[in-house]
PDB file of N, CA and C in Angstrom:
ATOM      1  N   UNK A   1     117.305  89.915 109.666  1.00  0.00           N
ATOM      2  CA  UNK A   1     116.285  89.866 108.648  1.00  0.00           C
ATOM      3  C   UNK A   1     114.925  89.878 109.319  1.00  0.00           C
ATOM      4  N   UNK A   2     114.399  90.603 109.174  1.00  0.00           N
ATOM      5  CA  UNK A   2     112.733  90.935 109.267  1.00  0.00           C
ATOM      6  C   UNK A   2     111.682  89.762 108.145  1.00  0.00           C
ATOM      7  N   UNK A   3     111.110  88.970 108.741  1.00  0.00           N
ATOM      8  CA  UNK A   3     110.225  87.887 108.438  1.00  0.00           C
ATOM      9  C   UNK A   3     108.870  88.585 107.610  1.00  0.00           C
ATOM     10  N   UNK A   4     108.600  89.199 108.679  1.00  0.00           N
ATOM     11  CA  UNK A   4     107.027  89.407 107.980  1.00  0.00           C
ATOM     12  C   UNK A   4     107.449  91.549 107.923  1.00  0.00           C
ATOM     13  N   UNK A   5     107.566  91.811 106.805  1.00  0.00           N
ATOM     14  CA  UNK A   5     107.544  92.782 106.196  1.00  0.00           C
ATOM     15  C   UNK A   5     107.936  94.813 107.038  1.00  0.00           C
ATOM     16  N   UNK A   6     108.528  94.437 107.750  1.00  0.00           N
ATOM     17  CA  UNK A   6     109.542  95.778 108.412  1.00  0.00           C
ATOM     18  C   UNK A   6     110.167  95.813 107.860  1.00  0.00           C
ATOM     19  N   UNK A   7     110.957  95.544 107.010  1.00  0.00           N
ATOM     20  CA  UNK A   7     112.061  95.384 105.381  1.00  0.00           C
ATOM     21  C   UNK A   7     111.322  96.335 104.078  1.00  0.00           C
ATOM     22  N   UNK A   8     111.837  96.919 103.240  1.00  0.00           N
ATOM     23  CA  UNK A   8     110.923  97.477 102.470  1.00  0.00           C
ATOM     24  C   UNK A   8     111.327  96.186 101.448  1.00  0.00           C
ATOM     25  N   UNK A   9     112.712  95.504 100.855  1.00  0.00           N
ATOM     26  CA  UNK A   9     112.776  94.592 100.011  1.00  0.00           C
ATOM     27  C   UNK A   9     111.726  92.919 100.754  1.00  0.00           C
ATOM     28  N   UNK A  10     110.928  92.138  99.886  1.00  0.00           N
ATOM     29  CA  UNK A  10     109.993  91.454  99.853  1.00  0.00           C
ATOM     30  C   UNK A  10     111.183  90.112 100.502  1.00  0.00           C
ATOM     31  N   UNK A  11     110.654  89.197 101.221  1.00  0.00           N
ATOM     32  CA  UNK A  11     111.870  87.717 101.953  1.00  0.00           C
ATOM     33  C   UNK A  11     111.594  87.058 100.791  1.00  0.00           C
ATOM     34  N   UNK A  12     112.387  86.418 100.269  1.00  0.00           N
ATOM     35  CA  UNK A  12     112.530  85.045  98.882  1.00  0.00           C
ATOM     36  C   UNK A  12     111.709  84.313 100.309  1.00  0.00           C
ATOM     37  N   UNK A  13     111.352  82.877  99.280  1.00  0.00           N
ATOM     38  CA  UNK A  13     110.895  81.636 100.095  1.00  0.00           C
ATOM     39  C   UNK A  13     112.207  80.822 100.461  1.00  0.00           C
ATOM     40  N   UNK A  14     113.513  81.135 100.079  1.00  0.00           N
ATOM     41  CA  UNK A  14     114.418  80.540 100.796  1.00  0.00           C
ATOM     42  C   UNK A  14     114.678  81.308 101.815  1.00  0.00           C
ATOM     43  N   UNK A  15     114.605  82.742 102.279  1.00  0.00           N
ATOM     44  CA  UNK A  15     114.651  82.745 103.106  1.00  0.00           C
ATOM     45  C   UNK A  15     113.502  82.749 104.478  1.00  0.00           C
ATOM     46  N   UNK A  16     112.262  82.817 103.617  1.00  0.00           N
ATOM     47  CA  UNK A  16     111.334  82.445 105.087  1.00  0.00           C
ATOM     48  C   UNK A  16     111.476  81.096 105.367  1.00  0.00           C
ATOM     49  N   UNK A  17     111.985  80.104 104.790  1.00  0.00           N
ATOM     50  CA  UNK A  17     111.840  78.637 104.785  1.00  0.00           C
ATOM     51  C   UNK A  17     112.985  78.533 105.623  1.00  0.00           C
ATOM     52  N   UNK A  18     113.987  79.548 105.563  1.00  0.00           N
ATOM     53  CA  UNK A  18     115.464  79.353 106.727  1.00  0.00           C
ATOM     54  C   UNK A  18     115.118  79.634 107.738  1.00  0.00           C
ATOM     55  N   UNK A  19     113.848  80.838 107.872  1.00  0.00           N
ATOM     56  CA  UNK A  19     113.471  81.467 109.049  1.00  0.00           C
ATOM     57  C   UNK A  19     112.725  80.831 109.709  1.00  0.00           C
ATOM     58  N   UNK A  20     111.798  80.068 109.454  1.00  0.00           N
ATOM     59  CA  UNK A  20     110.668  78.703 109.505  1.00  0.00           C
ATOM     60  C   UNK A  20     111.970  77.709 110.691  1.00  0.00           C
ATOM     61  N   UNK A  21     112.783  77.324 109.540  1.00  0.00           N
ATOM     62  CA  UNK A  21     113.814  75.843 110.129  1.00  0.00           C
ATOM     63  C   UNK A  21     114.194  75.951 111.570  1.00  0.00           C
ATOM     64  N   UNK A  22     115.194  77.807 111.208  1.00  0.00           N
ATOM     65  CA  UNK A  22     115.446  77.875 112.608  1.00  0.00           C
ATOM     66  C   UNK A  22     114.797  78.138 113.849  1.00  0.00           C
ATOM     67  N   UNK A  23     113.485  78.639 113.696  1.00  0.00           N
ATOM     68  CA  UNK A  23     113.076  79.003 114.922  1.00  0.00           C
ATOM     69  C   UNK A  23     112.510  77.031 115.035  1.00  0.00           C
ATOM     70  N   UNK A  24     111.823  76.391 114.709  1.00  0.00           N
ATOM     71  CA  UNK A  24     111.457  75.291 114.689  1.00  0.00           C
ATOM     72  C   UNK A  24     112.971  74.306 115.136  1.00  0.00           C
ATOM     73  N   UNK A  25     114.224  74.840 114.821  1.00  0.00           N
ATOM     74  CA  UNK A  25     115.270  74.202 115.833  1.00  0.00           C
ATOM     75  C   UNK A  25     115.483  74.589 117.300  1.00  0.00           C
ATOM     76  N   UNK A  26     115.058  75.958 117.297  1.00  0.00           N
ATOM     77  CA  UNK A  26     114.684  76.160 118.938  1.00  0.00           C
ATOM     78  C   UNK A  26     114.188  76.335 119.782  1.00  0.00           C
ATOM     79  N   UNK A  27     112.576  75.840 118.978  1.00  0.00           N
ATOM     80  CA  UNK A  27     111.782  74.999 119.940  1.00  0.00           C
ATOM     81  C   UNK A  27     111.647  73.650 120.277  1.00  0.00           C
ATOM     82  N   UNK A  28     112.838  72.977 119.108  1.00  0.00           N
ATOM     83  CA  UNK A  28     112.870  72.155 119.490  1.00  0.00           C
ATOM     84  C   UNK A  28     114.062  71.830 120.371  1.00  0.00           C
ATOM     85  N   UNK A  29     114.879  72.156 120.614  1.00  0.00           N
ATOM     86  CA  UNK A  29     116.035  72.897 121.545  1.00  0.00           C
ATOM     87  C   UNK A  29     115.412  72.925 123.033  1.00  0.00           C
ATOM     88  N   UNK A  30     114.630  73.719 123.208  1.00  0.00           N
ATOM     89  CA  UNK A  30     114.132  74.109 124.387  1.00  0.00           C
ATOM     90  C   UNK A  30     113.049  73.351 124.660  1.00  0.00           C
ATOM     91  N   UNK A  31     112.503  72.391 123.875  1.00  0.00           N
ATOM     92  CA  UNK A  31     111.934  71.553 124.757  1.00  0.00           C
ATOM     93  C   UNK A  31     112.451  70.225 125.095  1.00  0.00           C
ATOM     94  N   UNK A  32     113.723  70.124 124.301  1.00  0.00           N
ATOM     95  CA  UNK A  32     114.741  69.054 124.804  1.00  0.00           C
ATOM     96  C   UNK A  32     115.315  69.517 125.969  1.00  0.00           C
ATOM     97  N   UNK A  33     115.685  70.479 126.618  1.00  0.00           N
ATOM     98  CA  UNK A  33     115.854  71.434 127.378  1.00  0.00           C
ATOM     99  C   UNK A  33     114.857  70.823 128.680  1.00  0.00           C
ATOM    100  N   UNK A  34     113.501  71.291 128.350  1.00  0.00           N
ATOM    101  CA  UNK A  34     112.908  70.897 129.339  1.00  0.00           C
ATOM    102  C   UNK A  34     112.855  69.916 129.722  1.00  0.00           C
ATOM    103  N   UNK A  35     112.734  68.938 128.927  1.00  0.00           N
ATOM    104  CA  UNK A  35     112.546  67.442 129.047  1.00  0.00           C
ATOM    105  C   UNK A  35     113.543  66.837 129.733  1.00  0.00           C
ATOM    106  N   UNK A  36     115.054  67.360 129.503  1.00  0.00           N
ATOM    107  CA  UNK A  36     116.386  66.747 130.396  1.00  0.00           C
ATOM    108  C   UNK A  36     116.341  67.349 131.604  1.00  0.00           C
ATOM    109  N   UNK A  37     115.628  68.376 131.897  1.00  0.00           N
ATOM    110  CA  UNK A  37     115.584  68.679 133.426  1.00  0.00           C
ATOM    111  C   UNK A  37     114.694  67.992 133.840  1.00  0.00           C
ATOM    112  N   UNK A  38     113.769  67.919 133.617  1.00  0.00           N
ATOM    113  CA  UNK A  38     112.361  67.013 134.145  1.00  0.00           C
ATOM    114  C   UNK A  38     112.766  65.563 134.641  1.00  0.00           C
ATOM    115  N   UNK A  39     113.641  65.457 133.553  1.00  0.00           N
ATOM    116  CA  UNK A  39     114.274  63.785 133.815  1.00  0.00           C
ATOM    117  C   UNK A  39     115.135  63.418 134.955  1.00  0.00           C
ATOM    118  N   UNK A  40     115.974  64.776 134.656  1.00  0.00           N
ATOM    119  CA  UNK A  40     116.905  65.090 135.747  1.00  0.00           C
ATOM    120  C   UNK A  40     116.577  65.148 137.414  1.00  0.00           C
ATOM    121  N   UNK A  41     115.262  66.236 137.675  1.00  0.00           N
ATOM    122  CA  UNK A  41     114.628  66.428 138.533  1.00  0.00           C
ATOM    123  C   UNK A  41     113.853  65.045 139.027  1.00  0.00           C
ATOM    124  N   UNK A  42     113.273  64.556 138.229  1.00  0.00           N
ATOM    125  CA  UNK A  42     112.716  63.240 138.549  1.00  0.00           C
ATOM    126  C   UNK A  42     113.622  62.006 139.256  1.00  0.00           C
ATOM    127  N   UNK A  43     114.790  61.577 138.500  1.00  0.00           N
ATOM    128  CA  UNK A  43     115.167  60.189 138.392  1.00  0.00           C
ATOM    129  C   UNK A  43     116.523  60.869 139.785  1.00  0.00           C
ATOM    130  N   UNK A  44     117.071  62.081 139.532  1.00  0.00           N
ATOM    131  CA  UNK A  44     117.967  62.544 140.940  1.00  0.00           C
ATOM    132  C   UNK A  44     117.205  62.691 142.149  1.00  0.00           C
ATOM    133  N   UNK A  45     116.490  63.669 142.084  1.00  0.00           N
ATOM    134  CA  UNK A  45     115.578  63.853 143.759  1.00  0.00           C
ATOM    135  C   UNK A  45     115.344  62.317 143.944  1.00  0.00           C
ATOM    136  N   UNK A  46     114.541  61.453 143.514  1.00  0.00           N
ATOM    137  CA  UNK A  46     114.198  60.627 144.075  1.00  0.00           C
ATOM    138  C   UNK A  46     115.427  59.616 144.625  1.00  0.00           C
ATOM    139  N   UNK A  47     116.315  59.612 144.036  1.00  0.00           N
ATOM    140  CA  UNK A  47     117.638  59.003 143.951  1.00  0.00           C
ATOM    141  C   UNK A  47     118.251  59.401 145.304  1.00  0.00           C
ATOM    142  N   UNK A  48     118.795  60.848 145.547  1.00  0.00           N
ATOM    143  CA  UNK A  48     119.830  61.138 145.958  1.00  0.00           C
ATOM    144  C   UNK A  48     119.079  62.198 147.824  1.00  0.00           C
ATOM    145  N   UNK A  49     117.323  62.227 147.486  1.00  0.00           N
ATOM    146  CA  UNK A  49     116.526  63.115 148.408  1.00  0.00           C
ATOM    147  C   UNK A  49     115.945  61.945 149.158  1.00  0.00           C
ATOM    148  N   UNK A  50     116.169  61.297 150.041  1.00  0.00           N
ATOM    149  CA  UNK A  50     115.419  59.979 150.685  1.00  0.00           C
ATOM    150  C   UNK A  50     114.229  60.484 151.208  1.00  0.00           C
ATOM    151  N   UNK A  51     114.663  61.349 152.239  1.00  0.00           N
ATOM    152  CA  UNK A  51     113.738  62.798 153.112  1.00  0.00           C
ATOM    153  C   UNK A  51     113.858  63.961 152.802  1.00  0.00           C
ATOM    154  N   UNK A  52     112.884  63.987 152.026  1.00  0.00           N
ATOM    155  CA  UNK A  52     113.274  65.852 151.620  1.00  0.00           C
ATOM    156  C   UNK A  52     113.007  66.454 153.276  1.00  0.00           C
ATOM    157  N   UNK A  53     113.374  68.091 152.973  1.00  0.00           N
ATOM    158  CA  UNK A  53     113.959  68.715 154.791  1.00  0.00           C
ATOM    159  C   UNK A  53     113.653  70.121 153.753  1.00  0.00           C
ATOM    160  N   UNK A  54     114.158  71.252 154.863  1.00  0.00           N
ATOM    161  CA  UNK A  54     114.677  72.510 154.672  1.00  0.00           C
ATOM    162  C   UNK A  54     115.692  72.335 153.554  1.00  0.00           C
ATOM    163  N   UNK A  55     116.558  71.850 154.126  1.00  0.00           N
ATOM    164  CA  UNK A  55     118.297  72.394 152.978  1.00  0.00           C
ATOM    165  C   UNK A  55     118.854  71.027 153.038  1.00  0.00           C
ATOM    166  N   UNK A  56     119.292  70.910 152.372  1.00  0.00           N
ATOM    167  CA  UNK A  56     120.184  69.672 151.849  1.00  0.00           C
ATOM    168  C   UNK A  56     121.625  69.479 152.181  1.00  0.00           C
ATOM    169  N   UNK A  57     121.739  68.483 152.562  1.00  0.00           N
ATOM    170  CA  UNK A  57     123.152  67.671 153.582  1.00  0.00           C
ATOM    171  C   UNK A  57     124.271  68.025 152.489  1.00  0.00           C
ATOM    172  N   UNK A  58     125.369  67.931 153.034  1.00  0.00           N
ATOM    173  CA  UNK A  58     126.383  68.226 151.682  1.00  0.00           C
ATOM    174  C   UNK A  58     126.373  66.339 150.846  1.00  0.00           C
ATOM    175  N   UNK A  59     126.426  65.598 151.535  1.00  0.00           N
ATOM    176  CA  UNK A  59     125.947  64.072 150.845  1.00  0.00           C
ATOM    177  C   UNK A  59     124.864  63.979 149.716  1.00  0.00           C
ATOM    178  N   UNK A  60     123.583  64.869 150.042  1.00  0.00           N
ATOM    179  CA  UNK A  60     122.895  65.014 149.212  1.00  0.00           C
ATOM    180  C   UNK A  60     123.312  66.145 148.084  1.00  0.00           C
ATOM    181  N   UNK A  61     123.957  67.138 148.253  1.00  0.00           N
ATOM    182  CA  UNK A  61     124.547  67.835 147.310  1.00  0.00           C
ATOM    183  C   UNK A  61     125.361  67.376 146.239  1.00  0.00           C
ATOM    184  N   UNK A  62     126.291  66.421 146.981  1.00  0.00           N
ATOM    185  CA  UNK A  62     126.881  65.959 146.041  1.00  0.00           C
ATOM    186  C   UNK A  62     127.174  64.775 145.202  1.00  0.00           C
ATOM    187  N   UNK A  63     125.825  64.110 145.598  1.00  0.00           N
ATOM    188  CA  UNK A  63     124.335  63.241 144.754  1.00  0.00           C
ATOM    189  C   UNK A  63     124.135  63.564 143.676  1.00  0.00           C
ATOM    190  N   UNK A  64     123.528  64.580 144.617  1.00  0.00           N
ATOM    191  CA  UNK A  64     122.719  65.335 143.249  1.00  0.00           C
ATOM    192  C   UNK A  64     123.686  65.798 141.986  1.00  0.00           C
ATOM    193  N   UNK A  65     124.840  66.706 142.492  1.00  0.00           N
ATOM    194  CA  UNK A  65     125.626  66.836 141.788  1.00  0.00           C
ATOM    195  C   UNK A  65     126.379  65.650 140.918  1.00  0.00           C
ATOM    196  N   UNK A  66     126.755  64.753 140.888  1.00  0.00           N
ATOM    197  CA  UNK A  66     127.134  63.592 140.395  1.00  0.00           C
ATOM    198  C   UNK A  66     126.361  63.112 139.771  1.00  0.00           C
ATOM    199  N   UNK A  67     124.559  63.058 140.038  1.00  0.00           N
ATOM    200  CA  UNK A  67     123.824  62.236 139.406  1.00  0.00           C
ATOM    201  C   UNK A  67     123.437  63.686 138.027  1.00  0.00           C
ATOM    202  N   UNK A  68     123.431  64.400 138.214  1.00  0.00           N
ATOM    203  CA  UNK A  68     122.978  64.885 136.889  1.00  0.00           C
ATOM    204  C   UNK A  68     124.275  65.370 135.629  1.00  0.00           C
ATOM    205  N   UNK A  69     125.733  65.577 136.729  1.00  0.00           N
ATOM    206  CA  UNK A  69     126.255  65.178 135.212  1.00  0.00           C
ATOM    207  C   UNK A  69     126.525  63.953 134.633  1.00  0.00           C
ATOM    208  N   UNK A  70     126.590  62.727 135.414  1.00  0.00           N
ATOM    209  CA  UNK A  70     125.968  61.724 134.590  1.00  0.00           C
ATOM    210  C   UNK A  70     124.494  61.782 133.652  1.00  0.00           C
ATOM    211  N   UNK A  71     123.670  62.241 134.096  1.00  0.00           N
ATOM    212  CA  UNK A  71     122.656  62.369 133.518  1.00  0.00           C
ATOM    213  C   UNK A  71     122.640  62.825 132.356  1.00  0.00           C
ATOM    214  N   UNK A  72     123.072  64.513 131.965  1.00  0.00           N
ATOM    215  CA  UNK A  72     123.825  64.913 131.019  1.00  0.00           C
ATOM    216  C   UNK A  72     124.794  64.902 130.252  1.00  0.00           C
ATOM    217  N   UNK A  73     125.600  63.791 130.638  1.00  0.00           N
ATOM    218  CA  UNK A  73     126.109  63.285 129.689  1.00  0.00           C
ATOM    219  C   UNK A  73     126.039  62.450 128.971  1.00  0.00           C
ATOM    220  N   UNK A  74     125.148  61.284 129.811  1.00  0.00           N
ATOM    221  CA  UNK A  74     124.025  60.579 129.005  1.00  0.00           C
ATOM    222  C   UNK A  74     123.316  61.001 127.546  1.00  0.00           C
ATOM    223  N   UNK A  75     122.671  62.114 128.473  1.00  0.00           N
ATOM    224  CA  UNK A  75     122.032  62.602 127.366  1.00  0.00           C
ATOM    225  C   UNK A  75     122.340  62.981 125.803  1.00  0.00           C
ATOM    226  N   UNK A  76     123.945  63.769 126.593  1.00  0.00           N
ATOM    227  CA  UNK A  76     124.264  64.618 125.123  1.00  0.00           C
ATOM    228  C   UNK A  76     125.147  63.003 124.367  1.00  0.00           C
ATOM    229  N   UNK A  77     125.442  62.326 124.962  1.00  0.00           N
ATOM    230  CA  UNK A  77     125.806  60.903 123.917  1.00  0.00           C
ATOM    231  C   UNK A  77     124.927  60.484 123.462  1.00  0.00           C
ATOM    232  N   UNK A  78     123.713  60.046 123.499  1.00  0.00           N
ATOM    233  CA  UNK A  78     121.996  59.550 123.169  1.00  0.00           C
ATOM    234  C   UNK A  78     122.014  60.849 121.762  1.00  0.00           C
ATOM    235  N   UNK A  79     121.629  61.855 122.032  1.00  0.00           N
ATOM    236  CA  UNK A  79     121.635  63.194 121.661  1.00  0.00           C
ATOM    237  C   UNK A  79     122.281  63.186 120.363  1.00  0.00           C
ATOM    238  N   UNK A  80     123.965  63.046 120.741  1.00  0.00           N
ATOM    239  CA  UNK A  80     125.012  62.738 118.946  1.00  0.00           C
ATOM    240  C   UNK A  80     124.785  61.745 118.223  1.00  0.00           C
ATOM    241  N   UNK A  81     124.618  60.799 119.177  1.00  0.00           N
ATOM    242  CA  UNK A  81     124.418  59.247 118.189  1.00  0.00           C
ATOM    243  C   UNK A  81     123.310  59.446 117.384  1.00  0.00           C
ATOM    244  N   UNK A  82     121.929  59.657 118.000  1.00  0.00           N
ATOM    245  CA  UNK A  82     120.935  59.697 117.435  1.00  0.00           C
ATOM    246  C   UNK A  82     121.112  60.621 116.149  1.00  0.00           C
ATOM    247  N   UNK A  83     121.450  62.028 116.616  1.00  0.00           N
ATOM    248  CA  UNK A  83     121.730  63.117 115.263  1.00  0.00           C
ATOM    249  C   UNK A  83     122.192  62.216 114.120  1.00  0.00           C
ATOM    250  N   UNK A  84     123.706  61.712 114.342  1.00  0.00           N
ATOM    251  CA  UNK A  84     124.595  61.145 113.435  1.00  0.00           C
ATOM    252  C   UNK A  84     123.533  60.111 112.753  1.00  0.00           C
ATOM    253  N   UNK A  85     122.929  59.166 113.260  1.00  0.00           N
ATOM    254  CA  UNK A  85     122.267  58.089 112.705  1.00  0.00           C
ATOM    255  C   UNK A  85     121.275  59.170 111.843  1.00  0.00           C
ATOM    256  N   UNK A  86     120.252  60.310 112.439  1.00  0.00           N
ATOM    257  CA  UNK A  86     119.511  60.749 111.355  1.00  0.00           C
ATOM    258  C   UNK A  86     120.364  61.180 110.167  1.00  0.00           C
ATOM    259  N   UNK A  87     121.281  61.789 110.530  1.00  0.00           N
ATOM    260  CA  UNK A  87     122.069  62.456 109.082  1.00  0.00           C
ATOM    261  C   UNK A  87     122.451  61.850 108.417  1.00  0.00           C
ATOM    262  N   UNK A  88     123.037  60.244 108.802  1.00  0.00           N
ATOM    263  CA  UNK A  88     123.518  59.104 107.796  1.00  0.00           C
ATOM    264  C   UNK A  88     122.499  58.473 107.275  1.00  0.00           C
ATOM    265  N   UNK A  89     121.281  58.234 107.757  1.00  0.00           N
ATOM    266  CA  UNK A  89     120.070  57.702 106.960  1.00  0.00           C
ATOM    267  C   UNK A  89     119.787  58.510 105.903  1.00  0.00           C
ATOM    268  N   UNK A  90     119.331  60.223 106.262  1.00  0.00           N
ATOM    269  CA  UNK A  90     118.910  61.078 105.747  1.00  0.00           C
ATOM    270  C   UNK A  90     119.781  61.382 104.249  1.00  0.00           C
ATOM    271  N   UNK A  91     121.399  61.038 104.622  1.00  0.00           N
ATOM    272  CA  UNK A  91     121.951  61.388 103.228  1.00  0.00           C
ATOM    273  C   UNK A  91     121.555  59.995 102.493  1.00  0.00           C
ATOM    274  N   UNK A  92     121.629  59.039 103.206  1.00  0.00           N
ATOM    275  CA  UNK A  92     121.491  57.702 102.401  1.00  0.00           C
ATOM    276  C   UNK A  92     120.156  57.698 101.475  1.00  0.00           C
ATOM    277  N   UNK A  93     119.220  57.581 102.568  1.00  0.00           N
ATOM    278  CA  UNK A  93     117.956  58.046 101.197  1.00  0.00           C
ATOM    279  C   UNK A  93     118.389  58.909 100.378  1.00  0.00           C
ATOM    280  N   UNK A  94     118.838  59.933 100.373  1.00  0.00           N
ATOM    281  CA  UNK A  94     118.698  60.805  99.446  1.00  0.00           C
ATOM    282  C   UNK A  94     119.657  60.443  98.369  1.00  0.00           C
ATOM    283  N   UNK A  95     120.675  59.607  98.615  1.00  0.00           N
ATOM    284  CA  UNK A  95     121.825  58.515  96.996  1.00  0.00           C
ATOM    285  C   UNK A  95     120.994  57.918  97.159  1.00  0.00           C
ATOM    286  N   UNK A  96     120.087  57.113  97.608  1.00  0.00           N
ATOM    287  CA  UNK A  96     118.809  56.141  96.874  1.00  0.00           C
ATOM    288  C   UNK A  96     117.993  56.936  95.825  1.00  0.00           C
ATOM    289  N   UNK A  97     117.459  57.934  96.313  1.00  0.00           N
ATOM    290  CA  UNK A  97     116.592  58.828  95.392  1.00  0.00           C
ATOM    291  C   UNK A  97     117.102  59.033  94.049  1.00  0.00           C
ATOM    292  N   UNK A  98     118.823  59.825  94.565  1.00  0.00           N
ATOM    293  CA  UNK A  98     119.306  60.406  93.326  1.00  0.00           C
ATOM    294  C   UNK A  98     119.827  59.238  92.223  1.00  0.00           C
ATOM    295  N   UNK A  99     119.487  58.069  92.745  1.00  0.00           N
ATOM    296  CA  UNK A  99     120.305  56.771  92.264  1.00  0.00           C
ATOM    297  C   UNK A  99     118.889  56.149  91.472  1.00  0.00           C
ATOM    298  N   UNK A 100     118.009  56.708  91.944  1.00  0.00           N
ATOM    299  CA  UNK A 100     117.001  55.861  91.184  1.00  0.00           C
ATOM    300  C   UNK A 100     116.195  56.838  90.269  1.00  0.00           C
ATOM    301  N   UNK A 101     116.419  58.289  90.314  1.00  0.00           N
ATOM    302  CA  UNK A 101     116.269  59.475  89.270  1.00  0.00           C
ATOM    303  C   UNK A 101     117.441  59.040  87.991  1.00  0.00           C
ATOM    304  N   UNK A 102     118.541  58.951  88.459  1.00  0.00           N
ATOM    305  CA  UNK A 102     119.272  58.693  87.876  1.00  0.00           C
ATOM    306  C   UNK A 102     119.242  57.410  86.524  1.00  0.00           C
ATOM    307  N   UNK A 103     118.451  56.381  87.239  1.00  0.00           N
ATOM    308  CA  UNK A 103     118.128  55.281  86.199  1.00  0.00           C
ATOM    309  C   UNK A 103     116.338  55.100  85.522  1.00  0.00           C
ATOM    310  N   UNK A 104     116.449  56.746  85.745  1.00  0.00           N
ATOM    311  CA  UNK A 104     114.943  56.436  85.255  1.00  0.00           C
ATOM    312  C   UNK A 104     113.824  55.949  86.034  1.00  0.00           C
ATOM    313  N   UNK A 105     114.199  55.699  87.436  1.00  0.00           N
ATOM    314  CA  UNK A 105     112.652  55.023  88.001  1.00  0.00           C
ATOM    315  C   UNK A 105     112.223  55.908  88.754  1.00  0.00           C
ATOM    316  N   UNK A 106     113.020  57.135  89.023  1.00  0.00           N
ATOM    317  CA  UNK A 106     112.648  57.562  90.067  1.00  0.00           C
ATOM    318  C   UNK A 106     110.967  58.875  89.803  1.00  0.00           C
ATOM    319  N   UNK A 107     110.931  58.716  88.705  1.00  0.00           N
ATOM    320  CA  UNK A 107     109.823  59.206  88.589  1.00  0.00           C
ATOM    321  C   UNK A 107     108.118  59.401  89.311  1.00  0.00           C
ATOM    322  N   UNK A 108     107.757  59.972  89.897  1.00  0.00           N
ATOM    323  CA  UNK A 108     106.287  59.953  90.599  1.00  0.00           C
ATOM    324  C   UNK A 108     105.062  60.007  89.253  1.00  0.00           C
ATOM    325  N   UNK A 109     104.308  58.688  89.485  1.00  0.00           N
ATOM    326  CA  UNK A 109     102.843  59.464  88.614  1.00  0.00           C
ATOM    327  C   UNK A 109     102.027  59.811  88.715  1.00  0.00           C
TER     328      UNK A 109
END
């Protein structure tokens, strides 16, 4: 689907609003992205690089290696939990909402 008008048929607002979501999921993607390497790069080198050199000892290789899939897996558990907790809040408000439309209060004035 063509966003801004290479299409001769006109985008509904549901679908620029899909087109909106997703690119806005992968920037936010990719700067989670960056951010777990940064972390990675940070909290391993210093960890596992005592003396940085030319090339790296196989000890330090496999430091490094060890410390970042811990790292990443860290992450991606932090990562689900957190999701899960937004999506269970997120539906919960929303049976509050529909629960209080429902009895009449939910009205805005």
């Amino acid at each position: 689907m063509a966003l801004f008008g290479s299409s001769n048929a006109p985008a509904s607002s549901e679908d620029v609003k899909a087109a909106i979501v997703k690119q806005l999921q992968q920037e936010a993607a990719l700067a989670n992205a960056r951010i777990l390497i940064a972390k990675v790069n940070e909290h391993c080198f210093e960890r596992c690089i005592p003396a940085p050199g030319s090339s790296l000892s196989s000890g330090e290789q496999t430091c490094l290696s060890s410390c970042m899939e811990k790292y990443i897996s860290l992450w991606n558990v932090a990562s689900k939990t957190y999701v899960g907790r937004a999506t269970s809040e997120s539906k919960k408000v929303g049976q509050d909402i529909h629960a209080m439309a429902a009895l009449g209060t939910g009205n805005s004035e």
